[in-house]
Protein backbone atom coordinates (compact mmCIF):
# COMPACT_ATOMS: atom_id res chain seq x y z
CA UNK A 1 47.87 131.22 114.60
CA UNK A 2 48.83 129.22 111.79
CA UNK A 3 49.91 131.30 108.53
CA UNK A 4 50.53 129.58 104.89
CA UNK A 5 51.82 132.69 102.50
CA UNK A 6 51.37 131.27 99.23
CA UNK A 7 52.54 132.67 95.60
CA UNK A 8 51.10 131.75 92.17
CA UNK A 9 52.99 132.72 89.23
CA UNK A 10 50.69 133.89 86.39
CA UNK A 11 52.95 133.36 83.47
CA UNK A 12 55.32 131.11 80.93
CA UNK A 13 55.68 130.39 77.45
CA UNK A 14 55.25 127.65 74.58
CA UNK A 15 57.97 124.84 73.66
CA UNK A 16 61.08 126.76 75.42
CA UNK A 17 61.60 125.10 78.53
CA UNK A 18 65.07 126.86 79.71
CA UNK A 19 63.06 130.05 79.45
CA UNK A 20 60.52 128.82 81.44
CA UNK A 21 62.88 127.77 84.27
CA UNK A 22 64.74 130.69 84.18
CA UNK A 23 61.54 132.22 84.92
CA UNK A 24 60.48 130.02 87.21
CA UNK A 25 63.99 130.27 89.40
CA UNK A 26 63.23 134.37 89.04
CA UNK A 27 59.84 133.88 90.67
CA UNK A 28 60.84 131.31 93.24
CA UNK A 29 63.72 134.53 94.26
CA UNK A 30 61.52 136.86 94.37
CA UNK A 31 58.41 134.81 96.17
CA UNK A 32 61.06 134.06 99.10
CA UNK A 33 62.15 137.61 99.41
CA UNK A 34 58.04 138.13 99.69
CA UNK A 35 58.02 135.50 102.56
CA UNK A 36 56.11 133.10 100.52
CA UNK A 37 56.40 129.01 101.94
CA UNK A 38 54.99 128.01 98.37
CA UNK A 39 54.87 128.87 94.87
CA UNK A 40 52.57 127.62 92.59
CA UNK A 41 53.02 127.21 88.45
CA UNK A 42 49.98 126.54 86.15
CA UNK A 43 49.15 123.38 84.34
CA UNK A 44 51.79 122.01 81.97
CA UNK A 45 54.12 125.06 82.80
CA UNK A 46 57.43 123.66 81.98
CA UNK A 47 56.15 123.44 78.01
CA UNK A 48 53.23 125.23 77.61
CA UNK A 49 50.10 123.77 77.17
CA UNK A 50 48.67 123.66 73.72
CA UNK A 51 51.56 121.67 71.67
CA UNK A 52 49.31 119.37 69.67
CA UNK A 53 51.24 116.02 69.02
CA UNK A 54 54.91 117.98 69.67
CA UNK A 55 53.96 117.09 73.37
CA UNK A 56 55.19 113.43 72.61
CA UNK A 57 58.87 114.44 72.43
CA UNK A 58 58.69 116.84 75.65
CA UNK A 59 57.43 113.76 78.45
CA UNK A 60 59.56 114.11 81.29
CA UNK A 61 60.89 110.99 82.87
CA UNK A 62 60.72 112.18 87.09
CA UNK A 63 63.72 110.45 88.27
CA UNK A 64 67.35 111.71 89.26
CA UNK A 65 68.59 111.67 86.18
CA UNK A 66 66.67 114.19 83.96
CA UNK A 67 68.20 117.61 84.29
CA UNK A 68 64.85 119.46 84.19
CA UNK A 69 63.70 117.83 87.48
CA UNK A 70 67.19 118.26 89.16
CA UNK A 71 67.22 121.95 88.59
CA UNK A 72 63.88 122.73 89.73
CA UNK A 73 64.71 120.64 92.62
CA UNK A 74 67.60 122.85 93.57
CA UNK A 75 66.14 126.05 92.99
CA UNK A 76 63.54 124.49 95.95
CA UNK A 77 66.52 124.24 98.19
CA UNK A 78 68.53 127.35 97.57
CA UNK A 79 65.64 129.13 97.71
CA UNK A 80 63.99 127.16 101.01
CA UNK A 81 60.57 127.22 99.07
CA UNK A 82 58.10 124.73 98.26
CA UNK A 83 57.77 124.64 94.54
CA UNK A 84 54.58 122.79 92.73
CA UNK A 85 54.96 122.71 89.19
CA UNK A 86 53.05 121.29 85.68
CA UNK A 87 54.98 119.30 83.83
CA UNK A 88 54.18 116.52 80.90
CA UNK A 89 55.09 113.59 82.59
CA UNK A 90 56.87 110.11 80.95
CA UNK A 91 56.49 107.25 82.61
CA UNK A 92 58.99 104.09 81.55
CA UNK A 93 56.43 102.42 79.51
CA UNK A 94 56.02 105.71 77.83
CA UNK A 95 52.55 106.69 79.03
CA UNK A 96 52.39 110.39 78.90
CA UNK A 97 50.63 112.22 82.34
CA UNK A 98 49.19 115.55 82.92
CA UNK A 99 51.14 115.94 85.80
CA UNK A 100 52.15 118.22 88.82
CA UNK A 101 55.49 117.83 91.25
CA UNK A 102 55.44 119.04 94.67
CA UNK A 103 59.06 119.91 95.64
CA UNK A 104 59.63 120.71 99.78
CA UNK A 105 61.97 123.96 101.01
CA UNK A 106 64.86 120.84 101.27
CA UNK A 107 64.43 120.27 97.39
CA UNK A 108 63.01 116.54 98.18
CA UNK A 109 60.41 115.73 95.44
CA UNK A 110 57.37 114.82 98.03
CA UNK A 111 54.46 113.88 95.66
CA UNK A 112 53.75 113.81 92.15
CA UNK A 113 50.30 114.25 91.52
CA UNK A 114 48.66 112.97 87.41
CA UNK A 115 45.45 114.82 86.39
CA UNK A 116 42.52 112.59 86.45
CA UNK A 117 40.20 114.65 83.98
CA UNK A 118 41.12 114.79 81.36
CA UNK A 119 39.94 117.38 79.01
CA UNK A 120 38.63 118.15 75.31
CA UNK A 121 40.43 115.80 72.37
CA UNK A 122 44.03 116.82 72.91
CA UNK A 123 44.76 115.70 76.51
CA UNK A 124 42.32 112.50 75.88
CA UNK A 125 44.51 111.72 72.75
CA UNK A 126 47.94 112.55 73.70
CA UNK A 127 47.89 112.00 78.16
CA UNK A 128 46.78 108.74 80.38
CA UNK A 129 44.49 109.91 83.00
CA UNK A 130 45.60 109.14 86.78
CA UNK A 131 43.82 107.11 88.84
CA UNK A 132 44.17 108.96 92.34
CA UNK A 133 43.10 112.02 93.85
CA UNK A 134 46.61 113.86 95.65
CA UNK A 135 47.15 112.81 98.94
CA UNK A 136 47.05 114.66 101.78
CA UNK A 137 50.40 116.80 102.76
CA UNK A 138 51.67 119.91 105.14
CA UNK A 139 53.33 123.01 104.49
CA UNK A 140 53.06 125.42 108.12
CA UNK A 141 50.64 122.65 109.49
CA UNK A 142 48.55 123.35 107.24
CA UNK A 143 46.86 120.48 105.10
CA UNK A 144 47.25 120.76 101.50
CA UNK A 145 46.00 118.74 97.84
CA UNK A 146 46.41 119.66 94.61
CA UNK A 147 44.06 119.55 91.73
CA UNK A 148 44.79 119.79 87.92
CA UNK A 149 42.18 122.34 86.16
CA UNK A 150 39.31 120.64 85.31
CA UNK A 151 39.56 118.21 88.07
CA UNK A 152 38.28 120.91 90.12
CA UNK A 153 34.95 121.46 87.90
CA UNK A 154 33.99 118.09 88.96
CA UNK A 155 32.20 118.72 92.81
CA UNK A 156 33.31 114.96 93.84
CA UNK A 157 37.04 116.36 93.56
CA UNK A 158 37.52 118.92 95.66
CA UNK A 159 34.57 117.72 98.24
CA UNK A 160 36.52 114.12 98.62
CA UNK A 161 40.06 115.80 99.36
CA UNK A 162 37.96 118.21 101.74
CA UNK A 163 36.35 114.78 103.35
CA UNK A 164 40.06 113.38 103.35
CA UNK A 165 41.11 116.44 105.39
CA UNK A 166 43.10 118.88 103.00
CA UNK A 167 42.09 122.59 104.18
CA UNK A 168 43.68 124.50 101.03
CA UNK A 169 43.41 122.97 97.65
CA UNK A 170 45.77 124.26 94.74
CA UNK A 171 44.77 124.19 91.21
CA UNK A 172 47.31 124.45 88.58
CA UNK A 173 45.39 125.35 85.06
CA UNK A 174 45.56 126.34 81.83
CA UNK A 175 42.33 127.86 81.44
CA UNK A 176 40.81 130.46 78.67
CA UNK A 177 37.44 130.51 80.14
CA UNK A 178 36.84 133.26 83.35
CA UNK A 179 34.31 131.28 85.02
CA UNK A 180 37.29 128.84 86.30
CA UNK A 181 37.81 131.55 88.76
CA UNK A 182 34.91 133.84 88.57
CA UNK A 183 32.50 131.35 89.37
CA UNK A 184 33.63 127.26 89.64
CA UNK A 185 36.45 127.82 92.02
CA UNK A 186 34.60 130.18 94.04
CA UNK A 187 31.79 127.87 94.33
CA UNK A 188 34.23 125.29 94.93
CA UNK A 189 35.92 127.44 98.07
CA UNK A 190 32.23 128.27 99.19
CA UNK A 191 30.87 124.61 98.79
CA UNK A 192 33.47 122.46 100.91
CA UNK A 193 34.60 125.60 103.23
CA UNK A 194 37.70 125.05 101.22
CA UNK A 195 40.79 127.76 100.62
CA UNK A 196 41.42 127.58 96.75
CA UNK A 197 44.87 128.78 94.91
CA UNK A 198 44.23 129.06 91.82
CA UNK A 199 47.19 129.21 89.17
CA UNK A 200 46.43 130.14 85.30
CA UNK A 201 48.62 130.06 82.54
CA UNK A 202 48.05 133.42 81.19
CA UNK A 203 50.31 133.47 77.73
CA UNK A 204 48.95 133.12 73.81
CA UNK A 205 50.04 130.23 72.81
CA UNK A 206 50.48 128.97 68.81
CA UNK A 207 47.16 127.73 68.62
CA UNK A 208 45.58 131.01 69.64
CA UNK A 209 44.62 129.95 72.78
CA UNK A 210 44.55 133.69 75.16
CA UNK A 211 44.16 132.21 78.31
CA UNK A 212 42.44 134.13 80.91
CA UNK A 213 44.62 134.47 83.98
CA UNK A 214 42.80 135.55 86.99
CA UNK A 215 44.70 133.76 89.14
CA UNK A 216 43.45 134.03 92.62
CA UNK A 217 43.85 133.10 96.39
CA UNK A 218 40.28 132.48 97.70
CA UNK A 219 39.34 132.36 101.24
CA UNK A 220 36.18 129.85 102.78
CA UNK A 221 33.65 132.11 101.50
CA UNK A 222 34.68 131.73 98.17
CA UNK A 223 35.67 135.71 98.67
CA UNK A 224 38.98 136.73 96.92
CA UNK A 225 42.38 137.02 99.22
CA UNK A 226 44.28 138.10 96.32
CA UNK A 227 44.18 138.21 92.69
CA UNK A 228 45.33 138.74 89.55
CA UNK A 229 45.09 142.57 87.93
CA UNK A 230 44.79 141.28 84.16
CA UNK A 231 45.75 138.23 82.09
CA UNK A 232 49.41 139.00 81.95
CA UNK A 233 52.65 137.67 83.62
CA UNK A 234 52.56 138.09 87.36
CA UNK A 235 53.16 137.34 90.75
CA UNK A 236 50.02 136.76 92.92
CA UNK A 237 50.58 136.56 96.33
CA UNK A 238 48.46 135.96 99.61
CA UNK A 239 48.17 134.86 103.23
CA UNK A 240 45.75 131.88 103.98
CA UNK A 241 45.26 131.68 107.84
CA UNK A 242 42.78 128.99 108.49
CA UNK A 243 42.77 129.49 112.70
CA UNK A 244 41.36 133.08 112.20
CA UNK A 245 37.79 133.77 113.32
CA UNK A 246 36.36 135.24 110.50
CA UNK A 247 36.49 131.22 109.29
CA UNK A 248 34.96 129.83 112.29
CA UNK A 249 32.34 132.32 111.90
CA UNK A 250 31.65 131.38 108.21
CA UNK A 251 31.64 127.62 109.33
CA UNK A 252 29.28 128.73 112.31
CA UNK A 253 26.88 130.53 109.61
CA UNK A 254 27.00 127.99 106.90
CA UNK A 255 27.83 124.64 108.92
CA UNK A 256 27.84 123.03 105.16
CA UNK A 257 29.80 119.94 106.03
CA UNK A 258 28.53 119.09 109.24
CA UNK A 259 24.75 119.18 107.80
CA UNK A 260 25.63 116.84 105.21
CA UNK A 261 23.02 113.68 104.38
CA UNK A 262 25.39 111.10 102.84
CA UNK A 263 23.00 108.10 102.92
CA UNK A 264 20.95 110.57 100.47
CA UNK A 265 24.28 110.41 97.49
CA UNK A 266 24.56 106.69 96.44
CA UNK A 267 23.68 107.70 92.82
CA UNK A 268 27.09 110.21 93.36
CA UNK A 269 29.33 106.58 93.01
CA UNK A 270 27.20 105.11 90.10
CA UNK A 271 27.70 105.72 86.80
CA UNK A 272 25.19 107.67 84.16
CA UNK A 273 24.33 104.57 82.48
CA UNK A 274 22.70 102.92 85.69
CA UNK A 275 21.13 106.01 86.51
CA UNK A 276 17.39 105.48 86.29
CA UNK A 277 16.32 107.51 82.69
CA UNK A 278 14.19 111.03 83.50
């Protein structure tokens, strides 16, 4: 029976990213000793979140050279753990991504996923929204995608990376509001028969910003594997094991995707302007 034993880190701080690698290296340590095969880190985790325009001089260029990447690339390979991380991401013609890097147990960057919602007036202002949904990619056979926070309020996300295959979708946020656990990703997990990670930064950052934590693990039923025990730093840890027959019996009692109409959702592709008016 296939097993993935996943870790979220609930945690970080504003503008100091040694601290925040320091702390991420801890984590990684102690998610290994736990048996975890991944460890997730919430949206933007290397610098914080909420910087206003101070996130213009913290882009990261992903290449060999920048010594941010290179460490968390080797902390991947001591440690023989998968490592997906936020970051503020600098391309060379110094477009500025909401981004996530998906290190293997080797150390070898494997994907770099760039948020594609972008939210509220400081991300549409400072970031350049991507222009893909994360491929497809396998940790344990297991297939995985990642989402950036409010990608996964939109249903088309997390319903076309189910579609494309992925069984587990990760969600690095940033999120202040409870109903990104409570109730969207739960809907989402329910939905698309989907197993959702889902990884909050939890700090107060200069702005004022408490964000909410409840970081959770969430099985196919949207019911919770594992969660967070309050908004503060922590380690959340759970086993996803998709072969198990509680799942088949969820699928068998809610056979959501295999009911689907999809010559009924044209409208889904159009845009709200050539909608017809209510």
């Amino acid at each position: 029976m296939r097993n993935l034993k996943v870790a979220l880190f609930q945690g970080g701080i504003l503008r100091d990213i040694n601290y925040n690698l320091n702390c991420l290296k801890e984590q990684a340590s102690i998610a290994k000793s736990k048996g975890a095969h991944v460890i997730v880190f919430p949206e933007l985790y290397l610098t914080g979140y909420f910087l206003g325009s101070e996130i213009l001089n913290f882009g990261q260029l992903l290449n060999d050279n920048n010594e941010n990447i290179q460490k968390i690339s080797q902390i991947a390979a001591i440690e023989q753990i998968y490592i997906i991380v936020g970051y503020p991401e600098l391309d060379h013609s110094n477009k500025l991504y909401n981004s996530a890097a998906i290190f293997d147990n080797q150390g070898k960057l494997i994907l770099n996923y760039r948020k594609v919602h972008l939210y509220g007036d400081y991300e549409q202002q400072y970031f350049t929204p991507g222009d893909r949904f994360c491929p497809i990619f396998m940790i344990e056979n297991i297939k995985i995608a990642v989402a950036i926070c409010w990608d996964n309020d939109f249903v088309e996300c997390p319903r076309s990376l189910r579609l494309a295959g992925a069984e587990v979708l990760i969600v690095c946020t940033a999120n202040w509001d409870i109903k990104g656990s409570q109730i969207v990703s739960r809907a989402r997990a329910f939905e698309n028969q989907l197993f959702v990670c889902y990884a909050n930064f939890a700090a107060l950052d200069s702005l004022g910003a408490n964000f909410s934590g409840d970081s959770c693990i969430l099985d196919t039923a949207g019911d919770f594997i594992a969660n967070s025990i309050n908004n503060q730093s922590q380690l959340i840890i759970g086993n996803i094991k998709p072969d198990s027959p509680r799942y088949a019996q969820i699928q068998a009692l809610n056979p959501i995707l295999s009911s689907r109409r999809p010559n009924l959702y044209s409208n889904i592709t159009k845009q709200l302007s050539d909608l017809p008016t209510l």
